[in-house]
N, C-alpha and C. Protein backbone atom coordinates (compact mmCIF):
# COMPACT_ATOMS: atom_id res chain seq x y z
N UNK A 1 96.48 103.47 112.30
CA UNK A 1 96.26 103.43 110.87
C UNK A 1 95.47 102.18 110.48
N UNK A 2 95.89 100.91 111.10
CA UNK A 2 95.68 99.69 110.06
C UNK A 2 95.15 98.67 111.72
N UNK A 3 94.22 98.44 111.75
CA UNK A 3 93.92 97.50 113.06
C UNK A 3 94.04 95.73 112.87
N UNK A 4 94.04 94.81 113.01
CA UNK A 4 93.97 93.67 112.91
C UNK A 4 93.15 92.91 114.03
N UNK A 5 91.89 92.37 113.16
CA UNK A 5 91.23 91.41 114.44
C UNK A 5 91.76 89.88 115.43
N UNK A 6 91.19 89.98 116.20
CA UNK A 6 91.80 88.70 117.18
C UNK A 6 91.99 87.24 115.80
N UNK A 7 90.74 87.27 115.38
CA UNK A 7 91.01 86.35 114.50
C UNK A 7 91.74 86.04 113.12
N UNK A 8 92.00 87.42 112.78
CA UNK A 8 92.86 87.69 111.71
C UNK A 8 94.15 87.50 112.22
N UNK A 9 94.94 88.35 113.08
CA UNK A 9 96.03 88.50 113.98
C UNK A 9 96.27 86.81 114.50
N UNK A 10 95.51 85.55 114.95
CA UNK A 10 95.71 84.14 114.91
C UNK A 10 95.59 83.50 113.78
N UNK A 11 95.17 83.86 112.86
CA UNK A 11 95.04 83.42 112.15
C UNK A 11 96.82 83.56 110.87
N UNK A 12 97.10 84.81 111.29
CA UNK A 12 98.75 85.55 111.18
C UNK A 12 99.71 84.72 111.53
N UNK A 13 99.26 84.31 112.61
CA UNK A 13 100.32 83.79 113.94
C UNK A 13 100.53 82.08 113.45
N UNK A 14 99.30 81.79 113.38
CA UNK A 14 99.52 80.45 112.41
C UNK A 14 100.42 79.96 111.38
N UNK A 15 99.43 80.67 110.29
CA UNK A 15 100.93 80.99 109.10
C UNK A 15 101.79 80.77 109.10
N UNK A 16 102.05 81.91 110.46
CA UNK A 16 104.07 81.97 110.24
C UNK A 16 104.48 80.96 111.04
N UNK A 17 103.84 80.39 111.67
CA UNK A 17 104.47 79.18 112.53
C UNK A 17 104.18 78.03 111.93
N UNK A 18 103.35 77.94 111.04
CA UNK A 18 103.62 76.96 110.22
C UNK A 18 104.48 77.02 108.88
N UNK A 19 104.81 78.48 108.64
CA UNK A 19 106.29 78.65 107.92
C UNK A 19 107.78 78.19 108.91
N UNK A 20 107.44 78.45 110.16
CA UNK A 20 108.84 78.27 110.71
C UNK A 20 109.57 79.65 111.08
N UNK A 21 108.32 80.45 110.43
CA UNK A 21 109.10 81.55 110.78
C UNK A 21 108.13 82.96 111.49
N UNK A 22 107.92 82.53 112.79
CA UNK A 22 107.36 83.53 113.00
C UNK A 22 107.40 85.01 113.96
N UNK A 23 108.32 85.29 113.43
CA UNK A 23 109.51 86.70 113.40
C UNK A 23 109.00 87.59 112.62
N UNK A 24 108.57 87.00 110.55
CA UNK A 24 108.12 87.71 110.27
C UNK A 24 107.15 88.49 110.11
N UNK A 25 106.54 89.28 109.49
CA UNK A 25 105.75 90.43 109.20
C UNK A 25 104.72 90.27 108.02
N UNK A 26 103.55 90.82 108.22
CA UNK A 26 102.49 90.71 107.15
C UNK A 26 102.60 92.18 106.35
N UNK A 27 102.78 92.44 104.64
CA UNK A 27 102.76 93.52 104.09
C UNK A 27 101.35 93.65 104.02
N UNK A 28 100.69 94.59 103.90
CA UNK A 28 99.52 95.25 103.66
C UNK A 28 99.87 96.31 102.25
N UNK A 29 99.51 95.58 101.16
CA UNK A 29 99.40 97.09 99.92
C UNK A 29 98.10 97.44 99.42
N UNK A 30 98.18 98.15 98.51
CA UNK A 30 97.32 98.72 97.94
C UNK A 30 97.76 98.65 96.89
N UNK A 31 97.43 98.06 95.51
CA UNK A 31 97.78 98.03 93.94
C UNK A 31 96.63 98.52 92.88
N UNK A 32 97.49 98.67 92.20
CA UNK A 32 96.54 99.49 90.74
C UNK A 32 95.57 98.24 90.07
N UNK A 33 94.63 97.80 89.49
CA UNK A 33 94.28 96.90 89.03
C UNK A 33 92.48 96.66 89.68
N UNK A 34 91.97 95.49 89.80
CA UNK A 34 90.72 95.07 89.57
C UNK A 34 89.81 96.25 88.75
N UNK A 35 88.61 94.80 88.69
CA UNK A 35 87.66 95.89 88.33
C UNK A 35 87.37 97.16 88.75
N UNK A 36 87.90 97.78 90.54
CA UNK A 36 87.40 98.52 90.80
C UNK A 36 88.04 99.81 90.66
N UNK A 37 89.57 99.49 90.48
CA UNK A 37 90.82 100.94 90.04
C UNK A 37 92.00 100.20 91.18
N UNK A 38 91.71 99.43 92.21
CA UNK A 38 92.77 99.59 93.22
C UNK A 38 92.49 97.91 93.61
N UNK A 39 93.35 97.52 94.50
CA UNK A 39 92.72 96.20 95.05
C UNK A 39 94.21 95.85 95.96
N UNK A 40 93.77 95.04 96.56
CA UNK A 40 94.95 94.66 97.87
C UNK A 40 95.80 94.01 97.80
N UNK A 41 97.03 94.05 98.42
CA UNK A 41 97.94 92.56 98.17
C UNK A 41 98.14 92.57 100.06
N UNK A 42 98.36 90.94 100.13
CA UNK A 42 98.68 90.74 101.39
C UNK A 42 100.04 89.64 100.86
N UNK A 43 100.96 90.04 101.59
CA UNK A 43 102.48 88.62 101.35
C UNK A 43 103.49 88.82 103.16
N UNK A 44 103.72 87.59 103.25
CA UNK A 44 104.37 87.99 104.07
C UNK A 44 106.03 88.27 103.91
N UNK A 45 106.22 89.35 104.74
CA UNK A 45 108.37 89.48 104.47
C UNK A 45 109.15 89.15 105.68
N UNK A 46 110.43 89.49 105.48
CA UNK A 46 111.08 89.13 106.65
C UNK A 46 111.23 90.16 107.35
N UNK A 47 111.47 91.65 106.78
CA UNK A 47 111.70 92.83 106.97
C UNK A 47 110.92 93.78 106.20
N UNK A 48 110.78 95.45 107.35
CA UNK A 48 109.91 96.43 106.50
C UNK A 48 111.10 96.87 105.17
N UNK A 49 110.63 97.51 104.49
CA UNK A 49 111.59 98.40 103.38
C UNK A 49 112.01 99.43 104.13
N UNK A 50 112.73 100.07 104.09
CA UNK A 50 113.49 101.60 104.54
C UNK A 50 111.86 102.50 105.21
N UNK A 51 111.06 102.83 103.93
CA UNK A 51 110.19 103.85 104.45
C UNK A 51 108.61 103.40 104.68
N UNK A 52 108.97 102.09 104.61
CA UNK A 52 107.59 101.24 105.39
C UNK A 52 107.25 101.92 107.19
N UNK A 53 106.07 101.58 107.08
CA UNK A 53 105.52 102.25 108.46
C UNK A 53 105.34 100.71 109.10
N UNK A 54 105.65 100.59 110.23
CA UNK A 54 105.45 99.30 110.91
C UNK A 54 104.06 99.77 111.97
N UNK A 55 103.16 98.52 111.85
CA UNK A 55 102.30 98.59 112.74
C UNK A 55 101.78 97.45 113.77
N UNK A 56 101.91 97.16 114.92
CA UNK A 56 101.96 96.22 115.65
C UNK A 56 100.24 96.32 116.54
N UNK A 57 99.49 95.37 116.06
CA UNK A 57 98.43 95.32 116.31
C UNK A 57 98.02 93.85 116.72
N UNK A 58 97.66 93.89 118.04
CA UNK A 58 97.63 92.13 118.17
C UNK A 58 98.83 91.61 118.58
N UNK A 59 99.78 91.40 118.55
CA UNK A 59 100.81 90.79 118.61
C UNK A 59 101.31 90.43 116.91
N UNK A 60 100.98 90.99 116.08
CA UNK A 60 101.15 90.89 114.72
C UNK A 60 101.95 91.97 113.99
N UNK A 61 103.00 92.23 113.59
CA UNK A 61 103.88 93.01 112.76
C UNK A 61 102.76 93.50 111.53
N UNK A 62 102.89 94.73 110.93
CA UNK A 62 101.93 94.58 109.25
C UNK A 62 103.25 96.10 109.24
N UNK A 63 103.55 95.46 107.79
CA UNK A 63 104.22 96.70 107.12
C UNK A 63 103.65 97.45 106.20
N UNK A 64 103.46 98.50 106.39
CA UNK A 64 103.09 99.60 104.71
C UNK A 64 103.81 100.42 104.20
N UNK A 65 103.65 100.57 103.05
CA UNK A 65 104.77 101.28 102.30
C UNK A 65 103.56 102.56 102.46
N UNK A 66 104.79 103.81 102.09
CA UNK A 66 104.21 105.17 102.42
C UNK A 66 102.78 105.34 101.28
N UNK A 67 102.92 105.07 99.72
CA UNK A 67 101.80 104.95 99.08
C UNK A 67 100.46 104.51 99.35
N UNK A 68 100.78 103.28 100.24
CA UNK A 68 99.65 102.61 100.31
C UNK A 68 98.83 102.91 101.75
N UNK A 69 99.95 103.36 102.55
CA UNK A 69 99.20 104.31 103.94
C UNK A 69 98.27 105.18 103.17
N UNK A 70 98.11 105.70 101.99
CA UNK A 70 97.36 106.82 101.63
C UNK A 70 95.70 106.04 102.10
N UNK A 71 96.11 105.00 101.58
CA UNK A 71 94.47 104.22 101.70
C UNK A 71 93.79 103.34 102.33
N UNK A 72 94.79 103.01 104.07
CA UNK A 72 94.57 102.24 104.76
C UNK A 72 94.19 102.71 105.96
N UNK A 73 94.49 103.88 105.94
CA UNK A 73 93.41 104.82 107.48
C UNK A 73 92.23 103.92 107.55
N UNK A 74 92.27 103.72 109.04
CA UNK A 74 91.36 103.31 109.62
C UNK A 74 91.14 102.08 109.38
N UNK A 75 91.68 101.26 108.56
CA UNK A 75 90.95 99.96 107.51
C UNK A 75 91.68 98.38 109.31
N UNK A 76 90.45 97.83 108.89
CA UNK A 76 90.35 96.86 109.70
C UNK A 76 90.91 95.31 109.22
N UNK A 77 91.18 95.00 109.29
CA UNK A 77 91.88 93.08 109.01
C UNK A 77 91.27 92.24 109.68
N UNK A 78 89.80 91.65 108.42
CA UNK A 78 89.44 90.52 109.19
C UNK A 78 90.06 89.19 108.81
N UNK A 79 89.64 88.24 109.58
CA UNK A 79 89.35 86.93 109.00
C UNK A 79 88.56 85.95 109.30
N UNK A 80 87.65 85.43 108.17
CA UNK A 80 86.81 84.32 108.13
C UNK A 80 86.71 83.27 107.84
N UNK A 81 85.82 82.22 108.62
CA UNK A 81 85.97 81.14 108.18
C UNK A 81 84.76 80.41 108.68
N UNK A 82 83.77 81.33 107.52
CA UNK A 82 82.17 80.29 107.54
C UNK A 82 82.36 79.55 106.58
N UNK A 83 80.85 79.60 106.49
CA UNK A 83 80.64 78.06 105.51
C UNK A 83 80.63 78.46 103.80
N UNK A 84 81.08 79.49 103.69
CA UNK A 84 81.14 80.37 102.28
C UNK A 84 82.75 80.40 101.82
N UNK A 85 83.16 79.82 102.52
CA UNK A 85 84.71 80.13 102.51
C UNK A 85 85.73 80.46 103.92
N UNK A 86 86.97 80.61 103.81
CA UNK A 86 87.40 80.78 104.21
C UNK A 86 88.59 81.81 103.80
N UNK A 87 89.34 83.67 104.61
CA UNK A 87 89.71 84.06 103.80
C UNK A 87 89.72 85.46 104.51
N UNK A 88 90.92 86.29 104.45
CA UNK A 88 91.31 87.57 104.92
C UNK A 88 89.85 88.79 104.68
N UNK A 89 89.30 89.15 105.04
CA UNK A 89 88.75 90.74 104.76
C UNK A 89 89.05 92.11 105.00
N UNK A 90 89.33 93.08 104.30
CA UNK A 90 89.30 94.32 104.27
C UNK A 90 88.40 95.01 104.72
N UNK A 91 87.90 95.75 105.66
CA UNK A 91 87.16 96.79 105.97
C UNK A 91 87.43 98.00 105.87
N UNK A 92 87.25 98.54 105.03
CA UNK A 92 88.03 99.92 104.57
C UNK A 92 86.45 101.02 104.28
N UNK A 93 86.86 102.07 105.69
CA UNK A 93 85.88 103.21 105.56
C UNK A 93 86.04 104.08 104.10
N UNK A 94 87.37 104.20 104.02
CA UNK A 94 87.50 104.93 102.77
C UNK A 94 87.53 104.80 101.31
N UNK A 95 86.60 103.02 101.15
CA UNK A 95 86.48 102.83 99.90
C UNK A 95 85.00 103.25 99.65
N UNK A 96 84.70 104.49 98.39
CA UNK A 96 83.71 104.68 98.26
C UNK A 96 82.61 103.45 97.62
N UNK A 97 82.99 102.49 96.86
CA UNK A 97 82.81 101.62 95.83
C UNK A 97 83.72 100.58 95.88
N UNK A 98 83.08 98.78 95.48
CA UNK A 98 83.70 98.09 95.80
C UNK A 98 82.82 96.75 94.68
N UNK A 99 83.98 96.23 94.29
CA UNK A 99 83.00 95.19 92.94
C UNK A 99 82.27 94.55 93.65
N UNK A 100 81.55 93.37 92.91
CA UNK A 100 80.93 92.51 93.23
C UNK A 100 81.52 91.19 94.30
N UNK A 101 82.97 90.88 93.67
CA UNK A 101 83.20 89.96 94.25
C UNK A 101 83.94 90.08 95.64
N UNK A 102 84.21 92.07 95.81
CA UNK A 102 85.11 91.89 97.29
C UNK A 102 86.70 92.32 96.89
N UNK A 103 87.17 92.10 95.43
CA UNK A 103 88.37 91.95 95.68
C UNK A 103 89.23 93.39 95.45
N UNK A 104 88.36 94.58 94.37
CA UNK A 104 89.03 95.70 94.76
C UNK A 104 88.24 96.67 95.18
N UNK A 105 88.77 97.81 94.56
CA UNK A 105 87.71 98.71 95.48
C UNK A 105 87.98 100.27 94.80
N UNK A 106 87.34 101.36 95.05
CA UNK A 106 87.83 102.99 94.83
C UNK A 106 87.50 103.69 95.68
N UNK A 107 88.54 104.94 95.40
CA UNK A 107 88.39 105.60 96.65
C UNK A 107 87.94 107.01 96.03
């Protein structure tokens, strides 16, 4: 469903070890909102919810809730860190349209 790159997936691994806690899990959603109709949330938890789908990619936990599987087929987890920033990316085949700045998207 949901892949995570080498550098996204260390970049994961970091995080949580610099939380102290790295047991837990990265959520992957999908929310109503931006300019574009939909847009992403990333947080990390300790645990999936009941009907979360767990996906282990990398050595990295990512939970999704059943809604938001609707829109994460195939979708890739980058992360960057040129000289423009630094900062998670979405690669998602199934967004037809996507704003200007990156942050939501439609399907």
């Amino acid at each position: 469903m949901l892949t995570v790159s080498d550098e996204a997936a260390a970049k994961i691994r970091t995080l949580l070890e610099q939380e102290g806690a790295p047991q837990r899990g990265l959520r992957v959603a999908v929310k109503g909102g931006g300019c574009s109709g939909f847009q992403y949330k990333l947080e990390f938890e300790d645990e999936p919810a009941d009907m979360d789908q767990i996906v282990e990619s990398n050595g990295v936990r990512i939970f999704v809730d059943p809604k938001s599987s609707l829109y994460l087929s195939g979708v890739i987890l980058r992360y960057d860190d040129g000289l423009m920033g630094a900062g998670f990316q979405v690669e998602n085949p199934n967004a037809r349209t996507t704003c200007g700045c990156g942050e939501s998207f439609s399907v």
